[in-house]
C-alpha atoms as a PDB file:
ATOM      1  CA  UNK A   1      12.905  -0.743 -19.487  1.00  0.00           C
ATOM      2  CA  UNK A   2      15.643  -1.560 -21.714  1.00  0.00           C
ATOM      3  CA  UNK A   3      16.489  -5.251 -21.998  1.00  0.00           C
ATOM      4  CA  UNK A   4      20.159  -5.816 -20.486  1.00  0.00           C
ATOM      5  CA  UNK A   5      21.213  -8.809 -22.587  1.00  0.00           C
ATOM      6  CA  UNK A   6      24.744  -7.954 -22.504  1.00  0.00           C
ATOM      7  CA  UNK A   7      24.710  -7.977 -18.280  1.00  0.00           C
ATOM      8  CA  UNK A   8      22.623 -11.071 -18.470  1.00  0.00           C
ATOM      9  CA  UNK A   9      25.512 -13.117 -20.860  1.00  0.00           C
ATOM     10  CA  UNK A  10      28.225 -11.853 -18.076  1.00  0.00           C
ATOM     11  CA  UNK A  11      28.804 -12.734 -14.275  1.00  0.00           C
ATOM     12  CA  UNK A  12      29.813  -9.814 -12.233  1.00  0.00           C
ATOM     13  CA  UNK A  13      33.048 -11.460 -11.734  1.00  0.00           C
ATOM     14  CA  UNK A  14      34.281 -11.887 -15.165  1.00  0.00           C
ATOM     15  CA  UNK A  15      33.121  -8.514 -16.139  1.00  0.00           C
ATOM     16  CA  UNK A  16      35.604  -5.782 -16.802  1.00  0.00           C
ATOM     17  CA  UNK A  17      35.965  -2.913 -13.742  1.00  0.00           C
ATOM     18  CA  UNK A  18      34.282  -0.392 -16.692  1.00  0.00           C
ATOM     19  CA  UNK A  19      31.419  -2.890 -17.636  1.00  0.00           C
ATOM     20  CA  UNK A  20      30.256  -3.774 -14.087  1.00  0.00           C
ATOM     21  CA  UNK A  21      30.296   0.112 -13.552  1.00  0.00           C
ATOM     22  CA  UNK A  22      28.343   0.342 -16.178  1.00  0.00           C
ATOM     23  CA  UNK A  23      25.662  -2.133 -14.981  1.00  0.00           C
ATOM     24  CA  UNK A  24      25.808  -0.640 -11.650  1.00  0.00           C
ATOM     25  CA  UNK A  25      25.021   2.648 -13.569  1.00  0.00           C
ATOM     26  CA  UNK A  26      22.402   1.395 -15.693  1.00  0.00           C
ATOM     27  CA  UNK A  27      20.543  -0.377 -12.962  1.00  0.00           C
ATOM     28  CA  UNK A  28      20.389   3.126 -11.127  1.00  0.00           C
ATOM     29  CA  UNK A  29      19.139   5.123 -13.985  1.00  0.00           C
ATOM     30  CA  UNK A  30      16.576   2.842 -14.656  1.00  0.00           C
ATOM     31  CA  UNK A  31      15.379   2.454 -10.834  1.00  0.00           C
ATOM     32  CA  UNK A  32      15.510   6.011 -10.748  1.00  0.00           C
ATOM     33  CA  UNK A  33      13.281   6.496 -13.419  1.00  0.00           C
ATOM     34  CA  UNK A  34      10.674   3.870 -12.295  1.00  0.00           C
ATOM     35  CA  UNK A  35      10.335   6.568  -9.297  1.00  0.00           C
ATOM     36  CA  UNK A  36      10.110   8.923 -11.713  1.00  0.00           C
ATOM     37  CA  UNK A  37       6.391   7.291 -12.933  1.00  0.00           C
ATOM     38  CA  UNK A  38       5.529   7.032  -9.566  1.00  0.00           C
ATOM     39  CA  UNK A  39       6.017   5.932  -6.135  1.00  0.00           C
ATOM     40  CA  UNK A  40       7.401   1.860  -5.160  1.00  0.00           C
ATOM     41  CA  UNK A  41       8.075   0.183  -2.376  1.00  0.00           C
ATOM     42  CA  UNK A  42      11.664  -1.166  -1.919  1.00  0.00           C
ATOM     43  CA  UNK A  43      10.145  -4.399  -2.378  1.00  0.00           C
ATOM     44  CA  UNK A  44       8.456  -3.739  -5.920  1.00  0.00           C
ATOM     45  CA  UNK A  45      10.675  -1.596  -7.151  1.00  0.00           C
ATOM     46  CA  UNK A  46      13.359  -4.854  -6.336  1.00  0.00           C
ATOM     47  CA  UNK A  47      10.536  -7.171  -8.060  1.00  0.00           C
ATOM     48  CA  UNK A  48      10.570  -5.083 -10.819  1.00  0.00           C
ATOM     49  CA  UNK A  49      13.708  -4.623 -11.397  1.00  0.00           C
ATOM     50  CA  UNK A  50      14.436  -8.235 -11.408  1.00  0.00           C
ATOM     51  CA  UNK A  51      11.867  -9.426 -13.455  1.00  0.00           C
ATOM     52  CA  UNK A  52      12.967  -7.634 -16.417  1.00  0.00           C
ATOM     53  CA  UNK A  53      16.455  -9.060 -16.034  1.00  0.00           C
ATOM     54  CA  UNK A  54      18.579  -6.991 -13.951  1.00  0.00           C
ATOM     55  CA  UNK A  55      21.324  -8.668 -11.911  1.00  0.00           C
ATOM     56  CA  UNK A  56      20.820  -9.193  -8.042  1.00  0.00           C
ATOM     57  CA  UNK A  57      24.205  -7.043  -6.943  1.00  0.00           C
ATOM     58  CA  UNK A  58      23.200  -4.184  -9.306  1.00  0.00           C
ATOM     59  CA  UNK A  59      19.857  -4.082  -8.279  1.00  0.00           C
ATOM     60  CA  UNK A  60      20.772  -3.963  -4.387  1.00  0.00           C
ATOM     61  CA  UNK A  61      23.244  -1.198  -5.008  1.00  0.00           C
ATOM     62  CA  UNK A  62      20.762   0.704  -6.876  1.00  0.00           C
ATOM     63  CA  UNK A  63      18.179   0.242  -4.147  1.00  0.00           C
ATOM     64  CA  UNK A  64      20.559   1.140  -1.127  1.00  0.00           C
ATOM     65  CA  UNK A  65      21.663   4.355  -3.403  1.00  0.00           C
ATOM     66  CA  UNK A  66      18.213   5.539  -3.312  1.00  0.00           C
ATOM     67  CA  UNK A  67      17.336   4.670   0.019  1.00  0.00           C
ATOM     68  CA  UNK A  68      20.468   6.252   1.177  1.00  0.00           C
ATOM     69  CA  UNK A  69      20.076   9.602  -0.798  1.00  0.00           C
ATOM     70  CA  UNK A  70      16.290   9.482   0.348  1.00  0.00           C
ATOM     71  CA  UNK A  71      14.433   8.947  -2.909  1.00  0.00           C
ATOM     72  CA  UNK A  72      12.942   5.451  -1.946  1.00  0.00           C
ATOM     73  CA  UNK A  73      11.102   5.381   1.592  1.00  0.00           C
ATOM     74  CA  UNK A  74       8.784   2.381   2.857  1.00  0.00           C
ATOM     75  CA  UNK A  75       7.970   4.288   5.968  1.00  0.00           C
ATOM     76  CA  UNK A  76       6.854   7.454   3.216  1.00  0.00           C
ATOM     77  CA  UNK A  77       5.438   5.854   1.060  1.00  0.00           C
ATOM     78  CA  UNK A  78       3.258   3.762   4.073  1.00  0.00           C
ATOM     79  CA  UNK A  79       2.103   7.065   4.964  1.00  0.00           C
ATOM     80  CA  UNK A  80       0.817   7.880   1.671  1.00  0.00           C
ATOM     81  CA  UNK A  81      -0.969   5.040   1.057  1.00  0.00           C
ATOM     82  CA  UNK A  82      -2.973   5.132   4.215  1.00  0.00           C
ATOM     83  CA  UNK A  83      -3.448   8.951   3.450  1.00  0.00           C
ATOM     84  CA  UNK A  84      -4.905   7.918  -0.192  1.00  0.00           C
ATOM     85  CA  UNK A  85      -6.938   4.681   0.819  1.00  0.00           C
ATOM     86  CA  UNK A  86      -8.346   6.648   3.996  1.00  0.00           C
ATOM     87  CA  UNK A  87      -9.263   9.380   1.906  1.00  0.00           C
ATOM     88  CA  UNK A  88     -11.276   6.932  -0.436  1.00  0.00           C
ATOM     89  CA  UNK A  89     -13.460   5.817   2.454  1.00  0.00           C
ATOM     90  CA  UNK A  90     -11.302   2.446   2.970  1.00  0.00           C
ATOM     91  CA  UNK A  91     -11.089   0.958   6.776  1.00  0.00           C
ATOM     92  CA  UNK A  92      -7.666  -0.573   8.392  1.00  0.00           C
ATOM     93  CA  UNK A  93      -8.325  -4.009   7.449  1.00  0.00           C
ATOM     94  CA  UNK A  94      -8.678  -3.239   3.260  1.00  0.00           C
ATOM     95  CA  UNK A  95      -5.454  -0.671   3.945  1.00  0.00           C
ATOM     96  CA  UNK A  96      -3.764  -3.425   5.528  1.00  0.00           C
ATOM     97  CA  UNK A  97      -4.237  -5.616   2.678  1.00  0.00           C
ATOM     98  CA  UNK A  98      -3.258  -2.853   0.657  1.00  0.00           C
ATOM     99  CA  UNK A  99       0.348  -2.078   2.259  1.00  0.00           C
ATOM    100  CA  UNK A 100       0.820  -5.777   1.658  1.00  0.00           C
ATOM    101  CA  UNK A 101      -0.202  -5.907  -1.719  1.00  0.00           C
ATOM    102  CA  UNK A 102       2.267  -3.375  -2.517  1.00  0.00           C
ATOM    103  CA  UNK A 103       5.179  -4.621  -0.094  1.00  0.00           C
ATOM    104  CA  UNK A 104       4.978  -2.977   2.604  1.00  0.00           C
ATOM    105  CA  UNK A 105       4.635  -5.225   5.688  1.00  0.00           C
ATOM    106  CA  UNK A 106       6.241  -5.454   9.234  1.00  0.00           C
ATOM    107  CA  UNK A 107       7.955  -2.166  10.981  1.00  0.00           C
ATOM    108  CA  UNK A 108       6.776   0.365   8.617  1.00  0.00           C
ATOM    109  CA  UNK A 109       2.766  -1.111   8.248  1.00  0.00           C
ATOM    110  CA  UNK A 110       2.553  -1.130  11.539  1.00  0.00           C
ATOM    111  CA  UNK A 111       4.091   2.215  12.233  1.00  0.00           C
ATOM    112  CA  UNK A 112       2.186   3.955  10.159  1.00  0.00           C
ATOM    113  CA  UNK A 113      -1.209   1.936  11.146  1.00  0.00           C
ATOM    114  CA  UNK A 114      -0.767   2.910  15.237  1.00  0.00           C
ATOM    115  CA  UNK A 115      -2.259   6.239  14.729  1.00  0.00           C
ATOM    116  CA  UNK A 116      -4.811   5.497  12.382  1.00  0.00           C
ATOM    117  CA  UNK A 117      -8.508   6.650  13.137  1.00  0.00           C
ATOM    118  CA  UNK A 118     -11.639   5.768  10.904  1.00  0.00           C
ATOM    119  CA  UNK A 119     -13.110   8.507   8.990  1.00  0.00           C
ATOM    120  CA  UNK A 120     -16.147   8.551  10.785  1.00  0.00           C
ATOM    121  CA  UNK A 121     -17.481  11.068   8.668  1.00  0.00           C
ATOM    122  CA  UNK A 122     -17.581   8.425   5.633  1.00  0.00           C
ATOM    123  CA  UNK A 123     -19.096   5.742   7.639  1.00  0.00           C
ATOM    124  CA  UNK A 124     -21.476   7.803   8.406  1.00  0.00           C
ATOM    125  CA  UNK A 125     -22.503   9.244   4.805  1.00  0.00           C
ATOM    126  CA  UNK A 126     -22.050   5.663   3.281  1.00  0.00           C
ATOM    127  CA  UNK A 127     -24.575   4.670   6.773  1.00  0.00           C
ATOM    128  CA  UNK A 128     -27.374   7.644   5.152  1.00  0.00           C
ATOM    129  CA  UNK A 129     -26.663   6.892   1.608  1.00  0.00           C
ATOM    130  CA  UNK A 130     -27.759   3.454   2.183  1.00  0.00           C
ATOM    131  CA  UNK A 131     -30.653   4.023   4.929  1.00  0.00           C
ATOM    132  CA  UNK A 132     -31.773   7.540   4.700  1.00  0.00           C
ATOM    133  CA  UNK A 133     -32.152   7.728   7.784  1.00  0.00           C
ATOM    134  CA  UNK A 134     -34.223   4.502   8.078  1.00  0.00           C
ATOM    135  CA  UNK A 135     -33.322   2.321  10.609  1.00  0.00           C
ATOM    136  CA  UNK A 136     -36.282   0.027  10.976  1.00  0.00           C
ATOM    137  CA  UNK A 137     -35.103  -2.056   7.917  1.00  0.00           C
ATOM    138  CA  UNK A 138     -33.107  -4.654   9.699  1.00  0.00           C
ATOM    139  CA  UNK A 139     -32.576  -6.185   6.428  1.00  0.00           C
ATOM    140  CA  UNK A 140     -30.996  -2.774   4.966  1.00  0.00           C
ATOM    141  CA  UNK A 141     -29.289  -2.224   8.079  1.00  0.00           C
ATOM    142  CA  UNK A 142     -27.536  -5.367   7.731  1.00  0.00           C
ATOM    143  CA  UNK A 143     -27.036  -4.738   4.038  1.00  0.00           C
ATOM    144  CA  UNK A 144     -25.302  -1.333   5.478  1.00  0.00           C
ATOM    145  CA  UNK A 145     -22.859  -3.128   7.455  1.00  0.00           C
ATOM    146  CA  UNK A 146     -21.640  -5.568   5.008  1.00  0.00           C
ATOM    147  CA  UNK A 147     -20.801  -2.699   2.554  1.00  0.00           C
ATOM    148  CA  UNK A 148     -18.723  -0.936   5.445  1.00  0.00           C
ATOM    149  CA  UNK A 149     -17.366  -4.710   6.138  1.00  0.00           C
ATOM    150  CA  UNK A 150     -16.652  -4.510   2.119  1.00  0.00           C
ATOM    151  CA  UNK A 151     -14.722  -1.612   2.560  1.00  0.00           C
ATOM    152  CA  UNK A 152     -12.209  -2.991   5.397  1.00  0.00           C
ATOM    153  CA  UNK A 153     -13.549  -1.707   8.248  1.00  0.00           C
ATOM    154  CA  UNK A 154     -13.472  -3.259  11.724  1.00  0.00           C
ATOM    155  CA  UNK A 155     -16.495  -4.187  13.423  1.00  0.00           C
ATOM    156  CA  UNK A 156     -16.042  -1.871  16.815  1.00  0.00           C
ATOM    157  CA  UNK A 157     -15.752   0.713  14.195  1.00  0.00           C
ATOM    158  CA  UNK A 158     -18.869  -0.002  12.225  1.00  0.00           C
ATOM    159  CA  UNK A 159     -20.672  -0.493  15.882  1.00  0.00           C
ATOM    160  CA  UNK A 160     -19.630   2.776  16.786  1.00  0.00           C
ATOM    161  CA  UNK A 161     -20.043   4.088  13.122  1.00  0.00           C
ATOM    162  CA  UNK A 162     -23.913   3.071  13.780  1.00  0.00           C
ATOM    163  CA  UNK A 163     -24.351   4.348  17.683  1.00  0.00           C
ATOM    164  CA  UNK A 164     -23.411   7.838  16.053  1.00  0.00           C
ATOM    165  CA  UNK A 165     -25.667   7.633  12.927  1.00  0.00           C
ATOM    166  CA  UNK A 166     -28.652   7.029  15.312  1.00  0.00           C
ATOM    167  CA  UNK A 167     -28.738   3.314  15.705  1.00  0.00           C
ATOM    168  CA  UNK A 168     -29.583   1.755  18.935  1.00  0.00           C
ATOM    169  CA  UNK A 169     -27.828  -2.110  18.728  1.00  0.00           C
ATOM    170  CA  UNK A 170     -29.303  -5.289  20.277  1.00  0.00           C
ATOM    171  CA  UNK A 171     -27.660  -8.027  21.543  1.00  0.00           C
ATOM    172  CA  UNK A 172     -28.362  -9.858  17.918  1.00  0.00           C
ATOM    173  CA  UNK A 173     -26.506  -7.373  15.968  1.00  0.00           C
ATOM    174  CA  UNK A 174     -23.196  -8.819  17.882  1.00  0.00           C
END
């Protein structure tokens, strides 16, 4: 990103019509081409653009432009995140984190989160990768469920993750 030391020297208000059309301009271009690398939330994309000196006003415009014109999308770019962390075998609480990590929290987390179902198929080769089929190993079986834990997944998940791999819980696995 190109250093804006000119905008930083000048307050919106004593700029000329032509040089705060230029910021406005600049800002845009270079938000647009962040997307261009790869996806942001509204919220990092803002953080970014900030941080490397980029006025507040110019910066909102240039967010609300894209938003508007539908190149920058929380609710999107929620869905693609759960779609790429579900695919890597991670459960709801790690994609959770994740969204938040990346700044996307409230509405849009939780919108995208409602219809979210465990890949039971991964539990269940990361349950016979560990115990080969071996359940009698409480101590491996419990070393089974911490990795799944690891990985963000919720314990009625991992309980039911077990019933289908074969497992028949006691009362002390609760």
């Amino acid at each position: 990103m190109r250093n804006p030391k000119f905008f930083e020297q000048n307050e919106p208000a004593q700029m000329t019509q032509e040089a705060l059309e230029k910021l406005y301009q600049e800002t845009l271009e270079v938000a647009a081409r962040q997307l261009s690398y790869r996806a942001l939330s509204v919220s990092a994309l803002r953080d970014k653009l900030l941080s490397h000196g980029y006025q507040e006003d110019a910066v909102d415009y240039a967010l609300a432009y894209l938003q508007a014109h539908g190149f920058l999308d929380d609710l999107k770019y929620a869905e693609s995140t759960v779609r790429s962390y579900k695919r890597r075998g991670y459960g709801a609480l790690r994609i959770r984190q994740e969204l938040r990590r990346r700044g996307v929290e409230g509405e849009e987390a939780s919108e995208v989160m409602e219809d979210y179902e465990p890949d039971w198929e991964a539990m269940e080769a990361l349950l016979e990768k560990r115990l080969h089929g071996d359940l009698s190993d409480r101590k491996e079986v419990n070393k089974a469920v911490a990795a799944l834990q690891r990985r963000g997944f919720l314990w009625e998940d991992i309980r039911t993750a077990l019933n289908r791999y074969g497992a028949s819980l006691t009362e002390d696995f609760d």
